[in-house]
Protein backbone atom coordinates (compact mmCIF):
# COMPACT_ATOMS: atom_id res chain seq x y z
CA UNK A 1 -29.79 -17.72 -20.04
CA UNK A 2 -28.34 -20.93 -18.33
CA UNK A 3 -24.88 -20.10 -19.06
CA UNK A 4 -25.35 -16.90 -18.08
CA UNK A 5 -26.05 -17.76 -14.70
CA UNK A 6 -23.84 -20.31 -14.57
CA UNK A 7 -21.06 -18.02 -15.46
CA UNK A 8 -22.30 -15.74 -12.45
CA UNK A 9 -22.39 -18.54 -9.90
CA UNK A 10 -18.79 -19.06 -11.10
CA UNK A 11 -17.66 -15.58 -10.65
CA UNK A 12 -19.06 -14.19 -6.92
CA UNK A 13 -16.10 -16.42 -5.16
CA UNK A 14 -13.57 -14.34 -6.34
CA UNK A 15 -15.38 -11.16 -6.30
CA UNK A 16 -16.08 -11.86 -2.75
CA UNK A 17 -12.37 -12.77 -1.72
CA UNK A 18 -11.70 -9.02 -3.19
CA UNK A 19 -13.97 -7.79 -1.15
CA UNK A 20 -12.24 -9.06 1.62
CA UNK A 21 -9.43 -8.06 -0.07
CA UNK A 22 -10.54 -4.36 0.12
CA UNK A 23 -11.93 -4.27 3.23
CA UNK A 24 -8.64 -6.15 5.27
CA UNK A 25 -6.67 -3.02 3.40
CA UNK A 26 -8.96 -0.39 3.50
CA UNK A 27 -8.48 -0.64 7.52
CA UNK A 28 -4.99 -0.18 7.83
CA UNK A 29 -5.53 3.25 6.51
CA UNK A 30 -8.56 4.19 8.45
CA UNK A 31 -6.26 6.36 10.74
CA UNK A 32 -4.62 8.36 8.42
CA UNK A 33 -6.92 11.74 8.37
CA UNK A 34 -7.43 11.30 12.00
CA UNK A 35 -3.97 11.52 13.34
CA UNK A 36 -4.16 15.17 13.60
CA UNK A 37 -7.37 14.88 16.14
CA UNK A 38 -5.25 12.36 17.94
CA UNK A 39 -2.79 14.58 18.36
CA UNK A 40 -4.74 16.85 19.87
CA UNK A 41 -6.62 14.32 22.05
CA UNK A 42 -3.64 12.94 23.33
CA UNK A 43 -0.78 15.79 22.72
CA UNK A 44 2.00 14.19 20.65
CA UNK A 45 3.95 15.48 18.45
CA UNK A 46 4.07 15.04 14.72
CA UNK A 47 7.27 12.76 14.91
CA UNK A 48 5.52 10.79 16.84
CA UNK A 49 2.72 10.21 14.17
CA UNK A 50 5.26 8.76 12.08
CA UNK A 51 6.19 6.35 14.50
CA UNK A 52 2.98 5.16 14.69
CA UNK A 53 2.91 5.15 11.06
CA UNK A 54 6.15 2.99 10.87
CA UNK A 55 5.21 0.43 13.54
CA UNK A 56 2.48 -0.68 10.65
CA UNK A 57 5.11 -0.93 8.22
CA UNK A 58 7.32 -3.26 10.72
CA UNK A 59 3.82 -5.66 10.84
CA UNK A 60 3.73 -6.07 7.54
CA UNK A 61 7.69 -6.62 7.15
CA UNK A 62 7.21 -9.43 10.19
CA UNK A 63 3.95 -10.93 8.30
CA UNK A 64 5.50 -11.46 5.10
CA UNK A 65 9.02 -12.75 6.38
CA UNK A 66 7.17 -15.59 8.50
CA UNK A 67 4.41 -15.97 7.63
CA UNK A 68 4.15 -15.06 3.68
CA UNK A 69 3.63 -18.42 2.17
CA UNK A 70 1.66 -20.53 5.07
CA UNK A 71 -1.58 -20.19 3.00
CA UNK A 72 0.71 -22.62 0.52
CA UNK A 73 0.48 -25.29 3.24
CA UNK A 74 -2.69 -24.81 5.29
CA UNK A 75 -5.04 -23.01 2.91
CA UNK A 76 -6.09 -19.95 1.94
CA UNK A 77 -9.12 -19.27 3.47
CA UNK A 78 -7.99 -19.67 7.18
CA UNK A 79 -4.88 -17.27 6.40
CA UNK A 80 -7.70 -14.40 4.93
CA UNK A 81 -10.01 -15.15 8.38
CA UNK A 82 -6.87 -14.58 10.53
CA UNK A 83 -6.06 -11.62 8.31
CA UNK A 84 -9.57 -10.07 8.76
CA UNK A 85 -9.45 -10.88 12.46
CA UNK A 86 -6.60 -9.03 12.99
CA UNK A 87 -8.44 -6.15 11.27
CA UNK A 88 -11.18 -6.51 13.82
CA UNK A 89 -8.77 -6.56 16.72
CA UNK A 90 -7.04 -3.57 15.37
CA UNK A 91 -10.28 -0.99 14.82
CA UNK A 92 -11.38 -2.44 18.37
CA UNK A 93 -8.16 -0.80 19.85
CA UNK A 94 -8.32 2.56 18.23
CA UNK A 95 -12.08 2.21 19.43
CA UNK A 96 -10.83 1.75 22.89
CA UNK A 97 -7.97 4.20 22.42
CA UNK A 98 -6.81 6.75 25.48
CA UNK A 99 -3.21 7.15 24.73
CA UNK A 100 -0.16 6.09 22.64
CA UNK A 101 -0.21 2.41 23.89
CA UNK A 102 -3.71 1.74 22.08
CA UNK A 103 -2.31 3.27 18.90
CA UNK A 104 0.72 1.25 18.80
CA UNK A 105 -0.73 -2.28 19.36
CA UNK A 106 -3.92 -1.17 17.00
CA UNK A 107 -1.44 -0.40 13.80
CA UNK A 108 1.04 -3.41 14.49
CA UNK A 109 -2.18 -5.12 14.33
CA UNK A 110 -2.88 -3.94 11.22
CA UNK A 111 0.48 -4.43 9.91
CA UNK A 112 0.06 -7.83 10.45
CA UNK A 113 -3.25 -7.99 9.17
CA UNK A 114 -1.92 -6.74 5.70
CA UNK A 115 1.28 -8.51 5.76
CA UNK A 116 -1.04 -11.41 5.83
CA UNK A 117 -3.50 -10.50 3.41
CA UNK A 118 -1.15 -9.05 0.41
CA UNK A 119 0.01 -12.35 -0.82
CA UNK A 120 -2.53 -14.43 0.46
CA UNK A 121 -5.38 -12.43 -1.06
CA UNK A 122 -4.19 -11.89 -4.29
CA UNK A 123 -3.49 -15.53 -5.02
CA UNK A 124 -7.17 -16.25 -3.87
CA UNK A 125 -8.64 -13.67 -6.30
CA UNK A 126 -6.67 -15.16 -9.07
CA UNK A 127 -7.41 -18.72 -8.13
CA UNK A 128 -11.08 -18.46 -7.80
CA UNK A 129 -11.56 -16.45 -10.96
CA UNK A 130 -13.48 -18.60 -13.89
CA UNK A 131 -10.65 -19.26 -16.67
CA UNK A 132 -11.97 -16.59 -18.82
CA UNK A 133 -11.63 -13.86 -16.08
CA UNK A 134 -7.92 -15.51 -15.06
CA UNK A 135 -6.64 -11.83 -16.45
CA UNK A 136 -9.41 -9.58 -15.60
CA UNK A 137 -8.90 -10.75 -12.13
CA UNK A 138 -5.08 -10.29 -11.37
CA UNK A 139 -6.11 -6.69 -12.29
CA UNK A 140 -8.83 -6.76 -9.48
CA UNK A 141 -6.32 -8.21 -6.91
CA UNK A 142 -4.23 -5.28 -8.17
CA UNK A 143 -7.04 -2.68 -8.06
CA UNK A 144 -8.10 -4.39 -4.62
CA UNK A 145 -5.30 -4.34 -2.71
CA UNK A 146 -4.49 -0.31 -3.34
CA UNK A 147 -8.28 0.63 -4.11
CA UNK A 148 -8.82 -1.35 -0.23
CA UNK A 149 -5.85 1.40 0.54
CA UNK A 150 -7.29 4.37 -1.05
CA UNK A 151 -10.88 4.11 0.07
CA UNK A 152 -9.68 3.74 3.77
CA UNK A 153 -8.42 7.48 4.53
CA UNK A 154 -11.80 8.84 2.37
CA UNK A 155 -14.13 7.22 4.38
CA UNK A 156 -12.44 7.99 7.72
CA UNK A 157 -12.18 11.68 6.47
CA UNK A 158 -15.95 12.07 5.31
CA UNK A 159 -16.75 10.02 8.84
CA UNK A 160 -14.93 12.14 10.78
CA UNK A 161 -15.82 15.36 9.63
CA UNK A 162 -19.58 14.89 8.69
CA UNK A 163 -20.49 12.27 11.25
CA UNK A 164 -20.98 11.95 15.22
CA UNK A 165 -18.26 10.25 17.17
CA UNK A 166 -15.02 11.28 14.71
CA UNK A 167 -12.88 8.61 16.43
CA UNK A 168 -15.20 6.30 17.21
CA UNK A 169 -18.09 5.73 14.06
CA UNK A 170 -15.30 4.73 11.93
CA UNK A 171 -14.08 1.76 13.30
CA UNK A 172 -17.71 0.54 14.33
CA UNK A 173 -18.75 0.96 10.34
CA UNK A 174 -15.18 -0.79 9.98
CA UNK A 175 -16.20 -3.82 12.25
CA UNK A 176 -19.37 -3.86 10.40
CA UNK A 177 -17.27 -3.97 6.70
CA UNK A 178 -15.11 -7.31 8.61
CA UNK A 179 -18.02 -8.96 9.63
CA UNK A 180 -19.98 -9.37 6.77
CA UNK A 181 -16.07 -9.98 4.64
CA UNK A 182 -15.60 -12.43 7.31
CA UNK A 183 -18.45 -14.16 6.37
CA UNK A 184 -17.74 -14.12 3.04
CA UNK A 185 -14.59 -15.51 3.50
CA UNK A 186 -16.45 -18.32 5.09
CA UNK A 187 -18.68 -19.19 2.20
CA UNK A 188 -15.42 -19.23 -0.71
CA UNK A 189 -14.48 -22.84 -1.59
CA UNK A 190 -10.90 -23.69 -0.24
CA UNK A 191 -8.57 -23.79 -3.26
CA UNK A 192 -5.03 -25.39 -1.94
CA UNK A 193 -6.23 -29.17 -1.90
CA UNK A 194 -2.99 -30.73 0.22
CA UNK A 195 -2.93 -29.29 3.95
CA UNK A 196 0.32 -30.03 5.58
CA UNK A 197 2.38 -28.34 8.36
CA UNK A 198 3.75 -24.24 7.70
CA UNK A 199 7.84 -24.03 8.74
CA UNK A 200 7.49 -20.90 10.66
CA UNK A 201 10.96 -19.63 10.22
CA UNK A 202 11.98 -16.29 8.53
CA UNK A 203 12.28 -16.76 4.81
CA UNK A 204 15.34 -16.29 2.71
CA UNK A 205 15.88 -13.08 0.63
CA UNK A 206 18.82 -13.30 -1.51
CA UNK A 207 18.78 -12.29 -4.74
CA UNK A 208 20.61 -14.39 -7.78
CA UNK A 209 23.48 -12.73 -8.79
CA UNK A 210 22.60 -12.48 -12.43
CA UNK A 211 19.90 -10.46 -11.74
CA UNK A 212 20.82 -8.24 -9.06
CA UNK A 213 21.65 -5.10 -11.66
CA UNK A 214 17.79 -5.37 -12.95
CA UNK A 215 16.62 -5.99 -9.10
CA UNK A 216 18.78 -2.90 -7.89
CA UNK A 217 17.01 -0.83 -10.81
CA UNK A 218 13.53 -2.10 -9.82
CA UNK A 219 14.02 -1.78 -6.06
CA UNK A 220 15.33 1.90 -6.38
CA UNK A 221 11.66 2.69 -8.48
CA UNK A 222 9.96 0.74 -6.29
CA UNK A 223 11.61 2.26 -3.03
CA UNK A 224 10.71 6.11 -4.43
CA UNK A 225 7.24 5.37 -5.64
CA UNK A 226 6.60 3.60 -2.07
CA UNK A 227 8.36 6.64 0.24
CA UNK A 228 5.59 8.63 -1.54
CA UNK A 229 2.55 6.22 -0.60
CA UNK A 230 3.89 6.27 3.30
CA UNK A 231 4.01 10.16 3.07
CA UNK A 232 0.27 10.49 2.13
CA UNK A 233 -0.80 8.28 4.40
CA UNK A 234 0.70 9.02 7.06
CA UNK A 235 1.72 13.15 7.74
CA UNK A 236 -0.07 14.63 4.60
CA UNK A 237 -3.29 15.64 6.74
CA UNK A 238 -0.87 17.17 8.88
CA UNK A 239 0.88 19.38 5.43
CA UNK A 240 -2.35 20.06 4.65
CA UNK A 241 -3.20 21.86 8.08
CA UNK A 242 -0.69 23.20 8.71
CA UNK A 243 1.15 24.49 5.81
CA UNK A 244 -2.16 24.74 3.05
CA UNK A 245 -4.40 25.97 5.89
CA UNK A 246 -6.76 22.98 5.12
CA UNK A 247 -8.08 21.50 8.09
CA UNK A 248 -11.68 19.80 6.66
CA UNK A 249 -10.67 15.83 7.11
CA UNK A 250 -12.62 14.62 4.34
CA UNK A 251 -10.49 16.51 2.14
CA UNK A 252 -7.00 15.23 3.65
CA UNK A 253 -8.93 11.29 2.98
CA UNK A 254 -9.77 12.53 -0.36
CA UNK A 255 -6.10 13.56 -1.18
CA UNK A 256 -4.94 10.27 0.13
CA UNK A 257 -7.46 8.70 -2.00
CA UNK A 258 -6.07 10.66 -4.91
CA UNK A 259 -2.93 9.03 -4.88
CA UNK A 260 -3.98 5.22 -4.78
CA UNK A 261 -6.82 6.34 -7.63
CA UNK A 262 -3.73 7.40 -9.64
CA UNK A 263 -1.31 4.49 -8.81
CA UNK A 264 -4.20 2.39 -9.68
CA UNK A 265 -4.81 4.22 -13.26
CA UNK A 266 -0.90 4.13 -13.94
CA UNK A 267 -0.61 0.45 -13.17
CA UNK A 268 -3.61 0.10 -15.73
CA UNK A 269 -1.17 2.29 -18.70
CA UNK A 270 1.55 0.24 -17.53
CA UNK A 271 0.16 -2.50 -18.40
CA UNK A 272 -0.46 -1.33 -21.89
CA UNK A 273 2.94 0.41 -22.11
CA UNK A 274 4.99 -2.49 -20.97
CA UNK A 275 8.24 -2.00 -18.71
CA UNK A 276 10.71 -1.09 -21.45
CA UNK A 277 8.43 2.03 -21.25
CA UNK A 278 6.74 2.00 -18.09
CA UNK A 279 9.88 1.62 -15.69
CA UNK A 280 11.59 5.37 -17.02
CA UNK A 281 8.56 6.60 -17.70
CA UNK A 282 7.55 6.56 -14.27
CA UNK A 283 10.15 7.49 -12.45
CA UNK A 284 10.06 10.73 -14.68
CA UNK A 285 6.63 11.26 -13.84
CA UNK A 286 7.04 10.89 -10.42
CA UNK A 287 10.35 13.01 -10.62
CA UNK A 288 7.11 16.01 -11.87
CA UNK A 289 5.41 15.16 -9.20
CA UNK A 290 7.76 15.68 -6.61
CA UNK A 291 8.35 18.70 -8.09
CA UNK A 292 4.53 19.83 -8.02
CA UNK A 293 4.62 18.95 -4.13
CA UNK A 294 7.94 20.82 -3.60
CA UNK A 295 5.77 23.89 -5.15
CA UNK A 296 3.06 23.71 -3.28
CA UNK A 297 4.59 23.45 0.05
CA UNK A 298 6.91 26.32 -0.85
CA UNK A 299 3.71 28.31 -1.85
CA UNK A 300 1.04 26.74 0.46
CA UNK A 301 -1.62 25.99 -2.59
CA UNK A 302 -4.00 23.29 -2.07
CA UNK A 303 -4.59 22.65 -5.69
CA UNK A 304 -0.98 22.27 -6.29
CA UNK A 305 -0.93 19.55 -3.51
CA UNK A 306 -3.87 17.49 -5.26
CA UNK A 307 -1.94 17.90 -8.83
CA UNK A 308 1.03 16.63 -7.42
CA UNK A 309 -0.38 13.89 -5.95
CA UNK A 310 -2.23 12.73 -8.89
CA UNK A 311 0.72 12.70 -11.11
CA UNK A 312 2.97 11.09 -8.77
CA UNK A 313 0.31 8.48 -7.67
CA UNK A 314 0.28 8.04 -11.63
CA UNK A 315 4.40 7.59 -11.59
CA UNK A 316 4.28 5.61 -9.07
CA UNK A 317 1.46 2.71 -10.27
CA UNK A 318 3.80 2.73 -13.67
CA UNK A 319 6.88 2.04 -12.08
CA UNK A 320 5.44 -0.47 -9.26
CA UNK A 321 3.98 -2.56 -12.44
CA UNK A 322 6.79 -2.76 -14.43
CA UNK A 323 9.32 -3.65 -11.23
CA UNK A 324 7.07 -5.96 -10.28
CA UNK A 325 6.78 -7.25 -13.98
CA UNK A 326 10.58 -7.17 -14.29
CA UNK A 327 11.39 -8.71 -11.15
CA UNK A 328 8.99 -11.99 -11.60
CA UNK A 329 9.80 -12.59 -15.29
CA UNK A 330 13.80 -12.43 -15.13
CA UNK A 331 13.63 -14.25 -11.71
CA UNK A 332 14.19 -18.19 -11.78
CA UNK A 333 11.23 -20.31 -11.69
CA UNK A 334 12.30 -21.75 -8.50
CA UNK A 335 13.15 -18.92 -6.71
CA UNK A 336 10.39 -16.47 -8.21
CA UNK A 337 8.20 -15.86 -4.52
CA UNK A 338 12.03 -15.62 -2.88
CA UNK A 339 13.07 -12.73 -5.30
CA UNK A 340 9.39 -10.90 -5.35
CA UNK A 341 9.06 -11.19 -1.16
CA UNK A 342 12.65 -8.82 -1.18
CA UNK A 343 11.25 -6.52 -3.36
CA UNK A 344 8.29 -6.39 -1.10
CA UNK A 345 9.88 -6.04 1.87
CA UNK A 346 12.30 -3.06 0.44
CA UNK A 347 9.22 -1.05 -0.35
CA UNK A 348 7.36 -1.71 2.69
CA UNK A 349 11.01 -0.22 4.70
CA UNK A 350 10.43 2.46 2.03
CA UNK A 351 7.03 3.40 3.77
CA UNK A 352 8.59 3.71 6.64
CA UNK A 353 11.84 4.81 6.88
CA UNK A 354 12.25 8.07 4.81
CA UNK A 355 8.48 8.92 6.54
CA UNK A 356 10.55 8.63 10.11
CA UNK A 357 12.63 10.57 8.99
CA UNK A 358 10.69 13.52 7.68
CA UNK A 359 9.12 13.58 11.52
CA UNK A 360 12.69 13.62 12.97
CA UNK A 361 13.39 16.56 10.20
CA UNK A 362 10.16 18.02 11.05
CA UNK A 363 11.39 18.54 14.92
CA UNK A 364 14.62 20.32 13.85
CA UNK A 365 13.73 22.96 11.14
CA UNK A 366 9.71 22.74 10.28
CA UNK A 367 7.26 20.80 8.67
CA UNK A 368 7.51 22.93 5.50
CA UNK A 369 11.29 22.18 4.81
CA UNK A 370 11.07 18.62 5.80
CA UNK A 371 8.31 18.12 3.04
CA UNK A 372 10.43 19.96 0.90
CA UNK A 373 13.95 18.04 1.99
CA UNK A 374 11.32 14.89 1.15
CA UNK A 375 10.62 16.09 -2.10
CA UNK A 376 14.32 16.47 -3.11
CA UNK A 377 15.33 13.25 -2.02
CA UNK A 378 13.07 11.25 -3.40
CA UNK A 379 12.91 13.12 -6.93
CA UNK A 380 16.76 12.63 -6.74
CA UNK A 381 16.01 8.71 -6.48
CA UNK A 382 13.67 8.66 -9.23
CA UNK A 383 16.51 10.75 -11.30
CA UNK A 384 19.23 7.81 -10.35
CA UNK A 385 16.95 5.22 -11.17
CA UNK A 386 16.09 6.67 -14.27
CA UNK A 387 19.45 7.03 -15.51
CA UNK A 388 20.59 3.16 -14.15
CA UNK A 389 17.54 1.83 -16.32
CA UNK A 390 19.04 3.69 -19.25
CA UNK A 391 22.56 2.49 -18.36
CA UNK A 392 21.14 -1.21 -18.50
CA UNK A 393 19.39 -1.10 -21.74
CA UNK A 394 22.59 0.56 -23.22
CA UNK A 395 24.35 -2.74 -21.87
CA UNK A 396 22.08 -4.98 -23.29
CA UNK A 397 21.92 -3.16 -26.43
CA UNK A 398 25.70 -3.49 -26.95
CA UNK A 399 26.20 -7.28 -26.24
């Protein structure tokens, strides 16, 4: 019985710092199945909700170029407070919201709010698991940091269309969530022991040469799988009005939540299958599910939508494992963050930039073509990336 509860007192720090975890991410997607009632509010177009959507993806770039590794000099718990401050500071603007201005400064705040927590959380789980969780836990930073992502558009969507207040009751439940991870945060032992002085200067991204045929393979996965995370979280409400005729908001946060459920499960096979496996395997899953969203636009069927974001959520956690996997084990030792921040940093453009330009697309010749233009370009990635993983293995098989 003493062990017992011994081995519990030993495990709530780390299931605490993934609450925080959860919580820091689950706000940067609060907005997502509201954009189309700010739209209306505030009469913008739906390019512009992609701007708004890529202005969190520039945070996050900005947060994990300067400031990726200054938990490694002044500790982790103050970089996780800052993180969840920012999250604070962001809901408070989209509480106070009357126009474009509030939106803008509320998701660069939560850019940098996740910028800061992806790296800085995870270690923190991992550190403050007991030894004999050590494994169990890298899977709950995992789970955390895109379950945080997931849960974010489905409560917003149940808030908003069950609830008083649909823009407002969110991000006071939100503040609520931050408080009580705050402290939390507050009550986790400190786990870097030497404090010294962060170099705040933008940090290098090169990639070592021997290596960049493997990075370029696990970049181009990782790029796809990505473009389709910034898609659902940022104009599928609006596909789903629109062009499925589905306008109830807790079902646009529950398709949103699909997708991170399924990334989440794939990561879990992935980690079984192992990236000989899990790299191909992916991108041909994701490659189907492309092809299920391509359908349903062209159709307009809801239940195709859902399908196609379950399978390629599920493409997209297998090939995120194993170029993550890839990337960190053929990396040098030395140079391992280095390597693993520019793989980072190309997915998080990859939320971003192909989302821009579906709203740019979207001005010229419809929402429905855009999404399927979308579709076809990323399904054409996965396709190249396939057939470069098989080119490498045929490489290595023959030397």
């Amino acid at each position: 019985m003493e062990s017992r509860r011994n081995d519990v007192g030993r495990a709530w720090p780390y299931l605490a710092a993934a609450y925080a975890f959860v919580v820091t991410m689950c706000g940067t997607t609060l907005p997502t199945p509201l954009y189309s009632l700010y739209q209306r509010e505030f009469g913008f177009s739906s390019f512009m909700v992609t701007v708004i959507f890529a202005v969190y993806a520039a945070g996050v770039i900005v947060a994990l170029l300067l400031l990726g590794s200054v938990s490694d000099f002044i500790g982790r718990r103050p970089v996780m407070l800052a993180a969840l401050v920012l999250s604070a500071l962001s809901a408070v603007c989209f509480l106070l919201a009357r126009g474009l201005p509030e939106l803008f400064a509320g998701r660069t705040l939560s850019g940098l709010s996740a910028g800061l927590a992806t790296g800085t959380a995870t270690v923190t789980v991992i550190e403050l698991a007991p030894p004999s969780r050590r494994r169990a836990a890298t899977l709950l930073a995992t789970g955390a940091n895109l379950g945080g992502l997931g849960v974010g558009p489905l409560l917003a969507g149940v808030l908003a269309q069950y609830a008083p207040a649909p823009l407002k009751l969110v991000f006071v439940v939100d503040l609520v969530l931050v408080a009580v991870a705050a402290a939390m945060v507050l009550a986790l032992p400190e786990t870097v022991r030497t404090r010294s002085r962060a170099p705040l200067r933008p940090q290098r991204l090169r990639v070592p040469k021997e290596m960049r045929s493997t990075f370029a393979a696990a970049a181009m996965a990782g790029f796809a799988g990505f473009a389709t995370l910034g898609l659902f979280t940022s104009v599928s409400p609006t596909f789903l009005s629109e062009v499925e005729g589905e306008s109830n908001l807790a079902v646009a946060g529950a398709v949103a939540f699909s997708v991170f459920a399924a990334s989440i499960a794939g990561q879990v096979l992935g980690r079984r299958l192992g990236p000989g496996w899990s790299l191909p395997g992916g991108c041909a899953v994701l490659v189907a599910g492309m092809a299920a969203i391509a359908i349903s636009l062209a159709i307009a069927s809801l239940a195709l939508l859902v399908l196609g974001a379950v399978v390629a959520g599920t493409g997209q956690g297998l090939s995120f494992h194993a170029a993550v996997r890839v990337v960190t084990e053929r990396s040098p030792a030395d140079r391992r963050a280095e390597v693993t921040s520019a793989l980072f940093v190309l997915m998080y453009l990859a939320i971003s930039i192909p989302v821009i330009g579906v709203g740019a697309l979207t001005v010229s010749v419809g929402l429905r073509t855009a999404g399927l233009v979308f579709t076809g370009c990323v399904a054409l990635l996965a396709v190249a990336t396939l057939l470069r993983v098989r080119a490498l293995s045929a490489e290595t098989a023959d030397r």
